[in-house]
N, C-alpha and C. Protein backbone atom coordinates (compact mmCIF):
# COMPACT_ATOMS: atom_id res chain seq x y z
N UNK A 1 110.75 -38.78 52.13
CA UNK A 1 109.30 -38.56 52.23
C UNK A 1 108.87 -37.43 51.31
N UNK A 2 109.39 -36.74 51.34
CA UNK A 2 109.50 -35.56 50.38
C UNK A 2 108.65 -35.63 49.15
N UNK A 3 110.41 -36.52 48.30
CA UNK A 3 109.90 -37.07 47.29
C UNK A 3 108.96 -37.73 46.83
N UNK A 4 108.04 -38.23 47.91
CA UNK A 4 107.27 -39.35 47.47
C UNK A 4 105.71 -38.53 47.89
N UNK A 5 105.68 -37.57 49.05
CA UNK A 5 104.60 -36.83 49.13
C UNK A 5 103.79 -35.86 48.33
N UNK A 6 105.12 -35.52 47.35
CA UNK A 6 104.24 -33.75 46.08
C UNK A 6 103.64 -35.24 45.03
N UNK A 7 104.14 -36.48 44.65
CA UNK A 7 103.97 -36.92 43.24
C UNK A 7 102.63 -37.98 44.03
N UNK A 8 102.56 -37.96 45.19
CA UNK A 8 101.13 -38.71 45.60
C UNK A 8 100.22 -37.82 45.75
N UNK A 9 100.52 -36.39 46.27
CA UNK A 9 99.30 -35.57 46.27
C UNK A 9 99.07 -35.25 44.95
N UNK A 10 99.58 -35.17 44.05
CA UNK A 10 99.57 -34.84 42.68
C UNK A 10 98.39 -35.73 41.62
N UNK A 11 98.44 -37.22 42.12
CA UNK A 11 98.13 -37.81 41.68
C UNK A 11 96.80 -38.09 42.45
N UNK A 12 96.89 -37.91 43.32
CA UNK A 12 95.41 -38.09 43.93
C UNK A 12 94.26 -36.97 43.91
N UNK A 13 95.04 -35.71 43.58
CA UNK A 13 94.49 -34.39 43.29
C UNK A 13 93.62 -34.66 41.74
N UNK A 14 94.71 -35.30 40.85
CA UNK A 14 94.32 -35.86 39.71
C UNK A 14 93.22 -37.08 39.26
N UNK A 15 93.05 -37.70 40.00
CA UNK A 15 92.65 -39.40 40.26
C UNK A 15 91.19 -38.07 41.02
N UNK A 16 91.09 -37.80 41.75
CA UNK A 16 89.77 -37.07 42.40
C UNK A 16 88.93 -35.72 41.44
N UNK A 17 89.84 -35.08 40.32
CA UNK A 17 89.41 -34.52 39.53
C UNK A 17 88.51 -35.30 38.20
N UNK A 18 89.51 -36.45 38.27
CA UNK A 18 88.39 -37.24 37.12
C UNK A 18 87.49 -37.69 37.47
N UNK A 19 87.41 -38.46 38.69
CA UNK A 19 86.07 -38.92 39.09
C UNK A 19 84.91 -37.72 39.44
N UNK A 20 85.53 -36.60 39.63
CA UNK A 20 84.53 -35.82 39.33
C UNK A 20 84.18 -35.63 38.03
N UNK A 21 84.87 -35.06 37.13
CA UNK A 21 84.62 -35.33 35.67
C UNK A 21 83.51 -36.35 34.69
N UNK A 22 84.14 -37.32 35.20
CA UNK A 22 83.62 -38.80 35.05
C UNK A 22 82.12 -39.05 35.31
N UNK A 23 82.02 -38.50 36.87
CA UNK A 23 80.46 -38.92 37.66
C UNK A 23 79.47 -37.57 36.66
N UNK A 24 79.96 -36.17 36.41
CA UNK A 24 79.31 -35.41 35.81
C UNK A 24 79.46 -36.09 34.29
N UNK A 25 79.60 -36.74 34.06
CA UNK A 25 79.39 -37.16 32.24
C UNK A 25 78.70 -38.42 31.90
N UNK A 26 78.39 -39.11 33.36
CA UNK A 26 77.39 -40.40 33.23
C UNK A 26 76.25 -40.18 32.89
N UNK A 27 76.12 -41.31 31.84
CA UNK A 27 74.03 -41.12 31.78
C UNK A 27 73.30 -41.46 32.49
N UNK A 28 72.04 -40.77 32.45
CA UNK A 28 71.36 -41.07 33.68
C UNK A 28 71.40 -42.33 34.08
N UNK A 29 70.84 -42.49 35.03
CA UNK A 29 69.89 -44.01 35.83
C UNK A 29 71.87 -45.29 36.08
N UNK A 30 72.65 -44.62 36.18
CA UNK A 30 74.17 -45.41 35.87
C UNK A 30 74.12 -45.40 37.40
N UNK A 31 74.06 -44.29 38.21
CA UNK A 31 74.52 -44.27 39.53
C UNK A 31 75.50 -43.36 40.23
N UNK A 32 76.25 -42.96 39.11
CA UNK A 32 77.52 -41.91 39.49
C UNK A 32 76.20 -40.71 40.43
N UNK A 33 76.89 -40.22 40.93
CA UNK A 33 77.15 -38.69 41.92
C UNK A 33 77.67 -37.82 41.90
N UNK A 34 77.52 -36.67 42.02
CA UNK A 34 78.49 -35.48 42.61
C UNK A 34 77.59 -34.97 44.14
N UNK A 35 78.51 -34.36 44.99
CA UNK A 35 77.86 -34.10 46.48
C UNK A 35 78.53 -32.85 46.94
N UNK A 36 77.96 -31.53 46.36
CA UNK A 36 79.11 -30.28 47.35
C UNK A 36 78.57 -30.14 48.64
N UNK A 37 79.09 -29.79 49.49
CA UNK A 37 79.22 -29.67 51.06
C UNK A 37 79.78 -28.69 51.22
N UNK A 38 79.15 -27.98 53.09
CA UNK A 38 79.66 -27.61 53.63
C UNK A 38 79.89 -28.01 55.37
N UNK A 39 80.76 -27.88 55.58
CA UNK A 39 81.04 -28.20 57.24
C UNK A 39 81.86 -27.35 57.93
N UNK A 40 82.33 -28.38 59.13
CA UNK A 40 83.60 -27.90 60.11
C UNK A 40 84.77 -28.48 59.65
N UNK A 41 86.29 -28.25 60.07
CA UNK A 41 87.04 -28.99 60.22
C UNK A 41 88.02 -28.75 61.33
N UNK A 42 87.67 -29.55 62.31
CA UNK A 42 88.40 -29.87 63.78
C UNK A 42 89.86 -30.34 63.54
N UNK A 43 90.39 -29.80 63.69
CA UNK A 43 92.52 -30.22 63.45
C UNK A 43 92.82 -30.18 64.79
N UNK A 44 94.22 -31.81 64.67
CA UNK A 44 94.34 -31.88 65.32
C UNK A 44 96.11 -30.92 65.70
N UNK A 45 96.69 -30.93 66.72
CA UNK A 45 97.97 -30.30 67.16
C UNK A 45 99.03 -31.19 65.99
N UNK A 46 99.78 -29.87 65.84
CA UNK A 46 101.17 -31.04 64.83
C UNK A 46 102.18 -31.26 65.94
N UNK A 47 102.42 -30.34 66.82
CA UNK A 47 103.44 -30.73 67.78
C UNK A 47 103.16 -30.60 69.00
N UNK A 48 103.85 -31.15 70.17
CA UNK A 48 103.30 -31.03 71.42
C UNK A 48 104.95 -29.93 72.18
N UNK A 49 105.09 -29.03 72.45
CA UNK A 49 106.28 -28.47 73.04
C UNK A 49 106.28 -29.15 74.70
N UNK A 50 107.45 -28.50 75.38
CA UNK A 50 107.26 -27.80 76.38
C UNK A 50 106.83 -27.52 77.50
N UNK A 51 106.39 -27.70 78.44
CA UNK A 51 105.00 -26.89 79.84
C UNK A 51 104.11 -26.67 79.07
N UNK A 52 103.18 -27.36 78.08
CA UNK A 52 102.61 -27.42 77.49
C UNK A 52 101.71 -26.92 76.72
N UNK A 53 103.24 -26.13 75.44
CA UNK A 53 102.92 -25.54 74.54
C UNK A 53 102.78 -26.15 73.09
N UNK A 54 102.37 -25.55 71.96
CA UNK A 54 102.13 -26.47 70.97
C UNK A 54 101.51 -26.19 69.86
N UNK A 55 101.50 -26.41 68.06
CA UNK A 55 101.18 -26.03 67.20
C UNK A 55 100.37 -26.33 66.40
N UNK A 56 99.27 -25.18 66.12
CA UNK A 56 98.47 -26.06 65.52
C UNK A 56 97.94 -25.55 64.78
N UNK A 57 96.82 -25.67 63.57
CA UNK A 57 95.66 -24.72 62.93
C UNK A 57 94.40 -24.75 63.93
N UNK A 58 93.50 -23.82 63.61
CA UNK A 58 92.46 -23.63 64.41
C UNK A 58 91.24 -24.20 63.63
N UNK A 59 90.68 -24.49 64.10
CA UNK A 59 89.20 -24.96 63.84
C UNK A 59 88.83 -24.07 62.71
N UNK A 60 88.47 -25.03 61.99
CA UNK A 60 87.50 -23.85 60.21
C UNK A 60 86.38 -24.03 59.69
N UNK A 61 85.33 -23.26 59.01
CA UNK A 61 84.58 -23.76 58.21
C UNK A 61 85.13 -24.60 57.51
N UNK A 62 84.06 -24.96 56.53
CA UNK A 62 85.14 -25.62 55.13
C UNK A 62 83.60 -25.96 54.10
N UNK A 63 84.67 -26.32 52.79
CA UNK A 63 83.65 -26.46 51.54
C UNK A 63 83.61 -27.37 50.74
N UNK A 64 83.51 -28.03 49.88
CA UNK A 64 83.71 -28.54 49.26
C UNK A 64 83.07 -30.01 48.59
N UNK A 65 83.65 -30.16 47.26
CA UNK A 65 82.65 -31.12 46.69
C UNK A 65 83.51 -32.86 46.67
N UNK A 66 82.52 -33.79 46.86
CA UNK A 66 82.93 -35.14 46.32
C UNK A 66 81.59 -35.81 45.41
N UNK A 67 82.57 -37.00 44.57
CA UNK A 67 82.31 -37.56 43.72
C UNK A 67 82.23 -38.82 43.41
N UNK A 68 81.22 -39.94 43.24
CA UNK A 68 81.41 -41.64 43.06
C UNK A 68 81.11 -41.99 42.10
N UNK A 69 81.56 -42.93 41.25
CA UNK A 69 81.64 -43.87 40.48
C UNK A 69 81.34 -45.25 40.89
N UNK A 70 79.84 -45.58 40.81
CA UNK A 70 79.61 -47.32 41.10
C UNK A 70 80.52 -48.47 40.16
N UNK A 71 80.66 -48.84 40.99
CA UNK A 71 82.01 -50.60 40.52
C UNK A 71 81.11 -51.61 40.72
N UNK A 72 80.57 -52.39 41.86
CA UNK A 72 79.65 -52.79 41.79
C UNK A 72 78.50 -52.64 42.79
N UNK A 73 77.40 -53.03 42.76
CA UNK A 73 76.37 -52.84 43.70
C UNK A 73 77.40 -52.79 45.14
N UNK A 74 77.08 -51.16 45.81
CA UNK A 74 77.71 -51.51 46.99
C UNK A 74 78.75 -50.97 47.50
N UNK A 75 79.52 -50.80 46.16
CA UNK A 75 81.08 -50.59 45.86
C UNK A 75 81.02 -49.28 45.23
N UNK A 76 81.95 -48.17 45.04
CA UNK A 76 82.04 -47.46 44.29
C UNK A 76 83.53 -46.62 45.06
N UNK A 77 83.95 -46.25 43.73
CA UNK A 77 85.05 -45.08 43.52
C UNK A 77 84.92 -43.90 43.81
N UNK A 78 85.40 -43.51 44.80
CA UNK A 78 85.24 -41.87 45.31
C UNK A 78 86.44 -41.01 45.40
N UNK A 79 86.03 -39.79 45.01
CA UNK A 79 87.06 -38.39 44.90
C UNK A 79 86.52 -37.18 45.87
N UNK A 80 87.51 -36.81 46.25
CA UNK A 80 87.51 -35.54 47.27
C UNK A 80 88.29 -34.16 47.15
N UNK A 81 87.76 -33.14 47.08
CA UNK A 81 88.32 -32.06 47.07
C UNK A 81 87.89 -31.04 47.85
N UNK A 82 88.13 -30.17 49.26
CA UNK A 82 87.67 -29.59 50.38
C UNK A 82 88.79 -28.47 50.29
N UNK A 83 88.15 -27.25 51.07
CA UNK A 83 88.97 -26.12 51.04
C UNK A 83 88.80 -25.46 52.50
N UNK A 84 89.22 -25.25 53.28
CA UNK A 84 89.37 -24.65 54.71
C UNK A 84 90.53 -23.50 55.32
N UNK A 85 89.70 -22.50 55.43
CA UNK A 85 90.50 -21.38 55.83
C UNK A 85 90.55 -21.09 57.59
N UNK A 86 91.91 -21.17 58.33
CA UNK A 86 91.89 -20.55 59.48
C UNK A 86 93.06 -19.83 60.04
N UNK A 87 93.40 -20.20 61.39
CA UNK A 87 94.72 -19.35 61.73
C UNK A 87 95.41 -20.44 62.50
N UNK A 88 96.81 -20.07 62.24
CA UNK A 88 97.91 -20.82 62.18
C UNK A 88 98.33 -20.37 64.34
N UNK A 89 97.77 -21.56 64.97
CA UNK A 89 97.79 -21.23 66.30
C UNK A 89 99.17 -21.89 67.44
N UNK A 90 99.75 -21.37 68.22
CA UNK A 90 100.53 -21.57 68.91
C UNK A 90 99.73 -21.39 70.35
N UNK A 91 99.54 -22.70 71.00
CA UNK A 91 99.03 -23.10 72.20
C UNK A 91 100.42 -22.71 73.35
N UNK A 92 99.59 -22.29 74.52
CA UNK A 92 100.73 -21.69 75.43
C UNK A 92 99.42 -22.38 76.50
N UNK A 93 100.52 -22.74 78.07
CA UNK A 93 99.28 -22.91 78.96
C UNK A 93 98.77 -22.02 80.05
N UNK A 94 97.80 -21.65 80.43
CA UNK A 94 97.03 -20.82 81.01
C UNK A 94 96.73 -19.58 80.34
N UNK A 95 97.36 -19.09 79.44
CA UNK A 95 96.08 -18.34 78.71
C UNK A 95 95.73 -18.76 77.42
N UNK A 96 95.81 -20.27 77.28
CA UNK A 96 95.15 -20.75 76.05
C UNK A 96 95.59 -20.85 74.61
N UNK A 97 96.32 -19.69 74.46
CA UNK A 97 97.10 -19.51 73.12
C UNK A 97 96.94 -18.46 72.61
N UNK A 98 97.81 -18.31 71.20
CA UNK A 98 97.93 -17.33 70.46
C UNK A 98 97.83 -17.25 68.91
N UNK A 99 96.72 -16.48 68.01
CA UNK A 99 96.82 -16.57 66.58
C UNK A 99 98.77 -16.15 66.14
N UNK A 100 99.14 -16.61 65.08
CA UNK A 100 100.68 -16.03 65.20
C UNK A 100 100.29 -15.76 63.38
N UNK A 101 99.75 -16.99 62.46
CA UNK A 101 99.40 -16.48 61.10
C UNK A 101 97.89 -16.61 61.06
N UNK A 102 98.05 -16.90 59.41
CA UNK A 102 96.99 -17.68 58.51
C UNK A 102 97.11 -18.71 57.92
N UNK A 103 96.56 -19.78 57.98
CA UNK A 103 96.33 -21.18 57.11
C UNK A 103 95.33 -21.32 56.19
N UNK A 104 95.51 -21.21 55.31
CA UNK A 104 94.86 -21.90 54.28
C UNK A 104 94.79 -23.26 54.02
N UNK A 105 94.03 -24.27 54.03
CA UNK A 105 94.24 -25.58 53.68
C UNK A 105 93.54 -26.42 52.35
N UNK A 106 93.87 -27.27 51.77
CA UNK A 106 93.11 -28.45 50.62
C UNK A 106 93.63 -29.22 51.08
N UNK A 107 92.25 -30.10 50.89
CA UNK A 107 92.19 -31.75 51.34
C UNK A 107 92.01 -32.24 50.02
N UNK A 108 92.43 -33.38 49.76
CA UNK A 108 92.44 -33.96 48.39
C UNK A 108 92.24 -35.52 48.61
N UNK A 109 91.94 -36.53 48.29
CA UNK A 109 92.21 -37.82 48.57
C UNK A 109 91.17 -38.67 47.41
N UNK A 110 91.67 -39.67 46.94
CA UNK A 110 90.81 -40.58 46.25
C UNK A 110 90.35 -42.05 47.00
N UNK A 111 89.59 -42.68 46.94
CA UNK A 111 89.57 -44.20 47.71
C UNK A 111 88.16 -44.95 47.30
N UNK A 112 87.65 -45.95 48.39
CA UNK A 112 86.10 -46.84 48.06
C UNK A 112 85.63 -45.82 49.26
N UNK A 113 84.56 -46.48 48.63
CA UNK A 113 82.97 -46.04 49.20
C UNK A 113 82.54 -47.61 49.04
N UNK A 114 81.98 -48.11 50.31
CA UNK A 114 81.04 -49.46 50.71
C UNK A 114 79.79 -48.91 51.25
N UNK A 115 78.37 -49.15 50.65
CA UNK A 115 77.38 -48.62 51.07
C UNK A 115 76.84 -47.44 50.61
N UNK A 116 75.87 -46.99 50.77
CA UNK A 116 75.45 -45.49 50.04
C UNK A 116 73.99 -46.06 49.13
N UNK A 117 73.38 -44.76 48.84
CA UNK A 117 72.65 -44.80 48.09
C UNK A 117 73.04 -44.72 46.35
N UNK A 118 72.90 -45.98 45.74
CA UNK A 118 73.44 -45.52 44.34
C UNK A 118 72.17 -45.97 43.34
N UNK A 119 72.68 -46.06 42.48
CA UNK A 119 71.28 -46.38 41.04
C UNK A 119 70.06 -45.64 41.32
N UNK A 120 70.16 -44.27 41.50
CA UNK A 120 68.81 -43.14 41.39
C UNK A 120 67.83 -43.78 42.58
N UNK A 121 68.52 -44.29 43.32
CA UNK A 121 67.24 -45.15 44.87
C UNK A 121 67.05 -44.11 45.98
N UNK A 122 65.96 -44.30 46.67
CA UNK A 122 65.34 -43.64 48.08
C UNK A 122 65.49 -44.17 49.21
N UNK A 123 65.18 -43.71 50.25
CA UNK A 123 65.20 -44.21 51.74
C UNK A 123 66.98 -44.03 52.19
N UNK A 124 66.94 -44.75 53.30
CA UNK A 124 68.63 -44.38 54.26
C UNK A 124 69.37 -45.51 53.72
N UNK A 125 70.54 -45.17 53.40
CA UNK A 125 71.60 -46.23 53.53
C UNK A 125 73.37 -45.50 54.37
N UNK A 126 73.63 -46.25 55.36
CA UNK A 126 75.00 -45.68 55.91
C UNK A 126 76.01 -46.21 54.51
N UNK A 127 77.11 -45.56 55.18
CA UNK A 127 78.07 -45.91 54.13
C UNK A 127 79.61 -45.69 55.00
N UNK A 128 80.55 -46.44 54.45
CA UNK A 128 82.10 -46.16 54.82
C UNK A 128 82.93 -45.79 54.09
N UNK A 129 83.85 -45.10 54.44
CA UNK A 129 84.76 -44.72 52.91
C UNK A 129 86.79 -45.36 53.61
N UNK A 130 87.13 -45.38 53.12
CA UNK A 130 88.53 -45.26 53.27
C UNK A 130 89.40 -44.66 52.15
N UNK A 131 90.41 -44.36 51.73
CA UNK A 131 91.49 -43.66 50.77
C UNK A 131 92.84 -43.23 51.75
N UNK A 132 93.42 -42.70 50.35
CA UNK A 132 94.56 -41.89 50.52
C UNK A 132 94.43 -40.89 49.76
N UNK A 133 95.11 -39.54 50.41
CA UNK A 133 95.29 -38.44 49.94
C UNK A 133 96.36 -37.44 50.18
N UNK A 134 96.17 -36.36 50.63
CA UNK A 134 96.98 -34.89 50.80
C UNK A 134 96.65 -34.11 51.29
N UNK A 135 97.28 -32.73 52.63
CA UNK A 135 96.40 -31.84 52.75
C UNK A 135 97.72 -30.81 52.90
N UNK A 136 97.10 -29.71 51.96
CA UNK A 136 98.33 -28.62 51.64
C UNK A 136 97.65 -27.32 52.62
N UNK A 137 98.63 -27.17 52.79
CA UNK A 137 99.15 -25.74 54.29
C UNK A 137 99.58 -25.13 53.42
N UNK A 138 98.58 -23.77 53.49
CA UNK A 138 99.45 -22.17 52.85
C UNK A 138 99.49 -21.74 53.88
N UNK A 139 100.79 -21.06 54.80
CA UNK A 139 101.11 -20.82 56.19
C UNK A 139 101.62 -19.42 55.92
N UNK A 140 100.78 -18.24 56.24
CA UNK A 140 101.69 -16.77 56.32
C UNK A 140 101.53 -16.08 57.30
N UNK A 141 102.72 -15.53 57.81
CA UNK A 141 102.06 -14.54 59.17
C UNK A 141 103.71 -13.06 58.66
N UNK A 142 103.80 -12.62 59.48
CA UNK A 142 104.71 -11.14 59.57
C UNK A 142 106.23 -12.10 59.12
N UNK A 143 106.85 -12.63 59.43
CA UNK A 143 108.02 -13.31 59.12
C UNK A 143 108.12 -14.63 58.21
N UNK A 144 107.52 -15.00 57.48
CA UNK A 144 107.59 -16.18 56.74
C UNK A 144 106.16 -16.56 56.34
N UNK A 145 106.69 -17.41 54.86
CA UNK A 145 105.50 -17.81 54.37
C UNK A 145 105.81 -19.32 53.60
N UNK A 146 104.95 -20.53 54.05
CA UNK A 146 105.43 -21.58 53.34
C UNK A 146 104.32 -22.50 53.29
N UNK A 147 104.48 -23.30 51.86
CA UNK A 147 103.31 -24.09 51.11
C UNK A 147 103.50 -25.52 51.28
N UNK A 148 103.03 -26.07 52.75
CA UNK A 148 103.64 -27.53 52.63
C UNK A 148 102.31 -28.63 51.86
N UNK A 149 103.03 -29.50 51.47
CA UNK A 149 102.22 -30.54 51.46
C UNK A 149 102.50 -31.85 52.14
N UNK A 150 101.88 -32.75 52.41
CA UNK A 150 102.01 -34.17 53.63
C UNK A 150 100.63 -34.83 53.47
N UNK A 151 101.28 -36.29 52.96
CA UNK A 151 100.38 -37.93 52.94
C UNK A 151 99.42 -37.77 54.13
N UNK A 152 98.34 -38.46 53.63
CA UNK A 152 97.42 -38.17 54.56
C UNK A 152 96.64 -39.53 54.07
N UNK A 153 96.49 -40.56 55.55
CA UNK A 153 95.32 -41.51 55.14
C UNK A 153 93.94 -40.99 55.35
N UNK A 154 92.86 -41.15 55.02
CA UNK A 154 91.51 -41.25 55.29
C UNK A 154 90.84 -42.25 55.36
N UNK A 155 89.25 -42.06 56.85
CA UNK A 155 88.76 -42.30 56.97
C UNK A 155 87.10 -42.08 57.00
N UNK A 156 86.13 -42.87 56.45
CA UNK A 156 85.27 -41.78 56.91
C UNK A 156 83.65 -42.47 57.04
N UNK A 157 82.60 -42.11 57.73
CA UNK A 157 81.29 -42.56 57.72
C UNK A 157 80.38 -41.62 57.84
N UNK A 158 79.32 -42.39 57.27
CA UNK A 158 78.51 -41.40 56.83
C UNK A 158 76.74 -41.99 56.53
N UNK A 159 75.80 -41.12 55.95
CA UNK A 159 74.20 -41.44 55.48
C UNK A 159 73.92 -40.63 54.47
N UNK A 160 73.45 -41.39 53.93
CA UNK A 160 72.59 -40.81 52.53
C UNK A 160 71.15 -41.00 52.97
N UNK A 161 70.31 -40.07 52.80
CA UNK A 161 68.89 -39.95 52.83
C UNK A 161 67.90 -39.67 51.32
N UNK A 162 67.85 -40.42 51.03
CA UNK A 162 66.96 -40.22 49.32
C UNK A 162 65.90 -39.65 49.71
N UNK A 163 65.66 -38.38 48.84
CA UNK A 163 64.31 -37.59 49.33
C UNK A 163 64.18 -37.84 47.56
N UNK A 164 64.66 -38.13 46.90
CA UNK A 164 64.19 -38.72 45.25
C UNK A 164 64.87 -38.85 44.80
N UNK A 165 64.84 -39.82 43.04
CA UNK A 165 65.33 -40.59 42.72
C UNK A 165 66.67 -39.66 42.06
N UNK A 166 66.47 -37.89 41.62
CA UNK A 166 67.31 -36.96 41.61
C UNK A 166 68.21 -36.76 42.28
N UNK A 167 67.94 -36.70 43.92
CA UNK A 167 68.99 -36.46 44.82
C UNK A 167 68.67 -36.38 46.11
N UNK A 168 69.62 -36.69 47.06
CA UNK A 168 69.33 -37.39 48.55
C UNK A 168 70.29 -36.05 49.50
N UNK A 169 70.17 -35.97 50.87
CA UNK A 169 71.21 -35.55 51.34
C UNK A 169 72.27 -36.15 52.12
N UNK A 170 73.11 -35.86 52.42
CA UNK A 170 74.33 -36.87 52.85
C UNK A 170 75.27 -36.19 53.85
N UNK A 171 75.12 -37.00 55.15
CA UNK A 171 76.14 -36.52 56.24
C UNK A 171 76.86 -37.28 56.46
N UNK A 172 78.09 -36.83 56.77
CA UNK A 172 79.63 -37.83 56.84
C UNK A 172 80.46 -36.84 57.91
N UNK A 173 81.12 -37.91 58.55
CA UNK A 173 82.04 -37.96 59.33
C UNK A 173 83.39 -38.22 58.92
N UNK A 174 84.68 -37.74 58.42
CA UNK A 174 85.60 -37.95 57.87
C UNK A 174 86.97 -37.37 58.42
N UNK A 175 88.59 -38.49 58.72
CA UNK A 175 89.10 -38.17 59.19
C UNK A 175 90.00 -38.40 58.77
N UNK A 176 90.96 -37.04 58.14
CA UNK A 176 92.39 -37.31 57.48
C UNK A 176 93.76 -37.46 58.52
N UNK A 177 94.16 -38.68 58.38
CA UNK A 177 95.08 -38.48 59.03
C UNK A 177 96.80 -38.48 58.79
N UNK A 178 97.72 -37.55 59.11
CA UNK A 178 98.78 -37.50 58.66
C UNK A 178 99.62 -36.58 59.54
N UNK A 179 100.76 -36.61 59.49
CA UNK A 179 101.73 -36.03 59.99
C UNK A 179 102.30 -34.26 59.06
N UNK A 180 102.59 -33.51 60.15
CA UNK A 180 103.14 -32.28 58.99
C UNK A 180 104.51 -32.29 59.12
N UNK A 181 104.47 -32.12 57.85
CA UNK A 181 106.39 -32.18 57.70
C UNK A 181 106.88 -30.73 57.75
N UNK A 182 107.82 -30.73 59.12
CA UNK A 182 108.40 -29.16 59.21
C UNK A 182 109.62 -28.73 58.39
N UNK A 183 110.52 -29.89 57.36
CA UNK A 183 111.79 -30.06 57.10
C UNK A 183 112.08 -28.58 55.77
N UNK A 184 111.09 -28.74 54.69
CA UNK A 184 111.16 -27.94 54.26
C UNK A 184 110.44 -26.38 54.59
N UNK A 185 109.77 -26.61 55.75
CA UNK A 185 109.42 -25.03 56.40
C UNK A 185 109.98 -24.42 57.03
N UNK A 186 111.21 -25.40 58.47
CA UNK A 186 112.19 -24.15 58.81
C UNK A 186 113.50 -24.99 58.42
N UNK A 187 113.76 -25.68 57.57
CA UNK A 187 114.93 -26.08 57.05
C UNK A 187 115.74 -27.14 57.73
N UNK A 188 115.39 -27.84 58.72
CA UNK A 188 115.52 -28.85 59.70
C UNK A 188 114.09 -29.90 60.12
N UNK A 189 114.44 -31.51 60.04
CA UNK A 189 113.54 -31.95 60.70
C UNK A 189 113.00 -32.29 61.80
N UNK A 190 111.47 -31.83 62.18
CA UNK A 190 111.48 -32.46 63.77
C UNK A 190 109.99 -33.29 63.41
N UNK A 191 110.11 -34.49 64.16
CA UNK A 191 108.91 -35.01 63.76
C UNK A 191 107.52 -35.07 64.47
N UNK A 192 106.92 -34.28 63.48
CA UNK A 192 105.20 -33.64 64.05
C UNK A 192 104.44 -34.74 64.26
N UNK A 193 103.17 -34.64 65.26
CA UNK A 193 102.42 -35.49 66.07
C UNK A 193 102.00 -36.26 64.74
N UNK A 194 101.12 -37.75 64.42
CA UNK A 194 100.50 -38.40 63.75
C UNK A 194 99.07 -37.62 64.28
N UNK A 195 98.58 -36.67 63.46
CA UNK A 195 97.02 -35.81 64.06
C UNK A 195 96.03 -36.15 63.16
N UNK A 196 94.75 -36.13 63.68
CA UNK A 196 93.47 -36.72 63.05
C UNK A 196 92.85 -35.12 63.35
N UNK A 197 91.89 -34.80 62.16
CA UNK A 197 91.80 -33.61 61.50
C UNK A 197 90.23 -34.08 60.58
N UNK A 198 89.08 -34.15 61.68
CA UNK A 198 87.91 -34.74 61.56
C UNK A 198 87.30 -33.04 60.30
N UNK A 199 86.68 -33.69 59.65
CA UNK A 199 85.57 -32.85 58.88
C UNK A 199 83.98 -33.00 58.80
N UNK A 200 83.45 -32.63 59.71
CA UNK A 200 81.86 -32.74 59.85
C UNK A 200 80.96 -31.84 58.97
N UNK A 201 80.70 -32.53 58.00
CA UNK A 201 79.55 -31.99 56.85
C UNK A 201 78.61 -32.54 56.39
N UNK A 202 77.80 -31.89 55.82
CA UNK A 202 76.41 -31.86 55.04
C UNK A 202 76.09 -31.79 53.85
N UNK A 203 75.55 -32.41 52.83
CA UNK A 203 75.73 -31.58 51.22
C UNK A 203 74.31 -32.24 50.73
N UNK A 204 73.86 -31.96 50.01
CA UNK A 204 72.93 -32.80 48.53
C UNK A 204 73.82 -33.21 47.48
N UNK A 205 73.92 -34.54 47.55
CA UNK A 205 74.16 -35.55 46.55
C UNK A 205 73.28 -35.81 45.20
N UNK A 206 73.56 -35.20 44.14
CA UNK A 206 72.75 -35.21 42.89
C UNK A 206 73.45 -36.80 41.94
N UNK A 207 72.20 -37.35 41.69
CA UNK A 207 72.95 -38.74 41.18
C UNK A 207 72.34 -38.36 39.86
N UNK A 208 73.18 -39.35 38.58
CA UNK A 208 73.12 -39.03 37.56
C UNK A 208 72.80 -40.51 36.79
């Protein structure tokens, strides 16, 4: 898994940088987008211990921009890049838990977009997204520090509201889901929960 997780986040990190690229270099009235945001991001537990103890990141702001490319009416190519800072939490039961580090996280993922507002248009349209991506853990506290990365599918829904033919605003519901790999963090594997790790945001979508 290893092997196959740094050269997919790599590539999807890559594959989501051009379509940003890409959507900022279209001529007008084409349809491309760019959309920065800000939200929450709700994570879910990676492991369950114990009398029910357990590991997890804590709830974060977060930031970040995405990007589409229309394919056809309807259809379009989307890129993601999100940044979320919190603390690296160890759940204990009856007093709730304990901060132990810091997490840093990036979400990365490329995929479709069905629906949306595209070609410089007004009024509501919902939309769905699906992809694949990555979400990298910078993990430090008093005894150790480690940079994982782990496959992550996505899901996600959402509205575009055209307030003009410039730019609309856009709320989405989006949920990466993937497993964290502990093998290269304490040098043994144990296998972490399958956790959904929702991101609730807001942005203005500028179409081009």
């Amino acid at each position: 898994m290893r092997n196959f997780v740094r050269p997919a986040a790599f590539f999807c990190a890559a594959l989501a940088l051009t379509i940003v690229r890409s959507a900022a270099a279209q001529h007008a009235g084409v349809g491309a987008s760019v959309t920065p945001y800000v939200g929450y991001l709700v994570t879910g537990k990676w492991y369950d211990g114990p009398i029910g103890t357990s590991l997890s990141t804590t709830n974060a702001p977060m930031l970040g921009a995405q990007a589409t490319i229309p394919i056809t009416p309807g259809l379009a190519l989307v890129g993601n890049v999100a940044y979320a800072s919190g603390d690296l939490r160890v759940g204990l039961p009856i007093i709730g838990g304990v901060n132990i580090g810091s997490a840093k996280t990036w979400l990365y993922d490329a995929g479709l977009e069905l629906g949306g507002l595209t070609g410089n248009r007004v009024g509501v349209a919902p939309f769905l997204q699906g992809g694949i991506g990555a979400m990298t853990n910078n993990i430090k506290n008093s005894l150790f520090s480690t940079n994982e990365t782990n496959l992550a599918y996505t899901a996600g829904v959402g509205a575009d509201l055209g307030i003009s033919k410039a730019f609309s605003v856009r709320v989405q519901a989006k949920d990466w889901i993937g497993r964290f790999n502990s093998e290269d963090a304490i040098g043994f594997h144990v296998k972490g929960k399958l956790a959904h790790n929702w991101a609730l945001t807001g942005g203005v979508k500028f179409a081009f």
